[in-house]
Protein backbone atom coordinates (compact mmCIF):
# COMPACT_ATOMS: atom_id res chain seq x y z
CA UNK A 1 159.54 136.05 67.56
CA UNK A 2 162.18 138.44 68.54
CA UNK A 3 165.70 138.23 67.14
CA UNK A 4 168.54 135.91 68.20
CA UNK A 5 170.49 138.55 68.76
CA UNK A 6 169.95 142.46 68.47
CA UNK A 7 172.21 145.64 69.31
CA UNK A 8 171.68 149.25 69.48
CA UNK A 9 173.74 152.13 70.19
CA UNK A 10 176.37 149.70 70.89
CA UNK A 11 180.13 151.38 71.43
CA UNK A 12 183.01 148.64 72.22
CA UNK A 13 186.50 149.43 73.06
CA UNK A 14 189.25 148.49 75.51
CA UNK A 15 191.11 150.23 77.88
CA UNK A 16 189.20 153.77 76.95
CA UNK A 17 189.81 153.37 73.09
CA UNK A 18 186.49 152.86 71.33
CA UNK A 19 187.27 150.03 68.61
CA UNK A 20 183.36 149.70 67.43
CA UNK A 21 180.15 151.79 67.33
CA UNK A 22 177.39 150.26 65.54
CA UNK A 23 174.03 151.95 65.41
CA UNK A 24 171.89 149.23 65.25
CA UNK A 25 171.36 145.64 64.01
CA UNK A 26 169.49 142.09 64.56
CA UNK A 27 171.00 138.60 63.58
CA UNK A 28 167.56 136.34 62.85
CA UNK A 29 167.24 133.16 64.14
CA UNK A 30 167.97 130.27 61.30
CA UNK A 31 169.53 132.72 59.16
CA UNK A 32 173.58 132.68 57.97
CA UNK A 33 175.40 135.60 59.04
CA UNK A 34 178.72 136.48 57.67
CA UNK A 35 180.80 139.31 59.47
CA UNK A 36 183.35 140.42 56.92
CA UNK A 37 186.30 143.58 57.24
CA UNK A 38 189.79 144.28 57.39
CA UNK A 39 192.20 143.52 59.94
CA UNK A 40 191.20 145.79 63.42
CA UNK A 41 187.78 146.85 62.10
CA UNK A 42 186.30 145.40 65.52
CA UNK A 43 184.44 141.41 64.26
CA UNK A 44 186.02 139.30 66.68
CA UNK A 45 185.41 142.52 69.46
CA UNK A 46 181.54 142.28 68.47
CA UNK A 47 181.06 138.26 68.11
CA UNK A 48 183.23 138.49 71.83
CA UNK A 49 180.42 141.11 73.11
CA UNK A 50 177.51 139.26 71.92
CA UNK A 51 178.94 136.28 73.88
CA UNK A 52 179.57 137.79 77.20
CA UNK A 53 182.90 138.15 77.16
CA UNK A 54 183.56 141.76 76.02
CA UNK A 55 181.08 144.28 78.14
CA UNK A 56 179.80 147.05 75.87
CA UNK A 57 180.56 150.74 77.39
CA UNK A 58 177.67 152.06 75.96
CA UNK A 59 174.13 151.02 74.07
CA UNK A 60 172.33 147.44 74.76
CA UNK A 61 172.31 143.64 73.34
CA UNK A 62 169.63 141.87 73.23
CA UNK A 63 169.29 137.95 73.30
CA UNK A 64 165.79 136.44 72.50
CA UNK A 65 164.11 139.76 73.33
CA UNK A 66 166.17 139.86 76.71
CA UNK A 67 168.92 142.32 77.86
CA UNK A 68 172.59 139.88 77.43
CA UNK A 69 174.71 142.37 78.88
CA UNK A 70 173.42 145.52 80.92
CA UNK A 71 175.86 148.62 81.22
CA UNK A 72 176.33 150.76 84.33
């Protein structure tokens, strides 16, 4: 079974700045994830991308083995 969620080469940012570049990583299903960092390191910017609402500019999420969120 493929992860819940999986990301790689994934740069987010807003209005041109990039806010968060992560190489690569999978959440498991029926696991407990914590996200922890300081203010502005980019955890409410990822959990927004892996729900749609954020679109990455560059790299791929996965949901269930499917692309979530293409990029141009």
């Amino acid at each position: 079974m493929p992860a819940a969620f999986a990301c790689d080469n994934l740069e987010l940012g807003y209005n041109g700045t990039p806010v968060l570049i992560v190489p690569e990583f999978a959440f498991e299903s029926g696991r407990v994830y914590a996200l922890l960092g300081p203010n502005g390191s980019g955890k409410t910017t990822l959990l927004r991308a892996l729900n749609g609402f954020v679109k990455p500019k560059s790299g791929r999420i996965l949901f269930f083995g499917e692309l979530r969120c293409p990029v141009n």
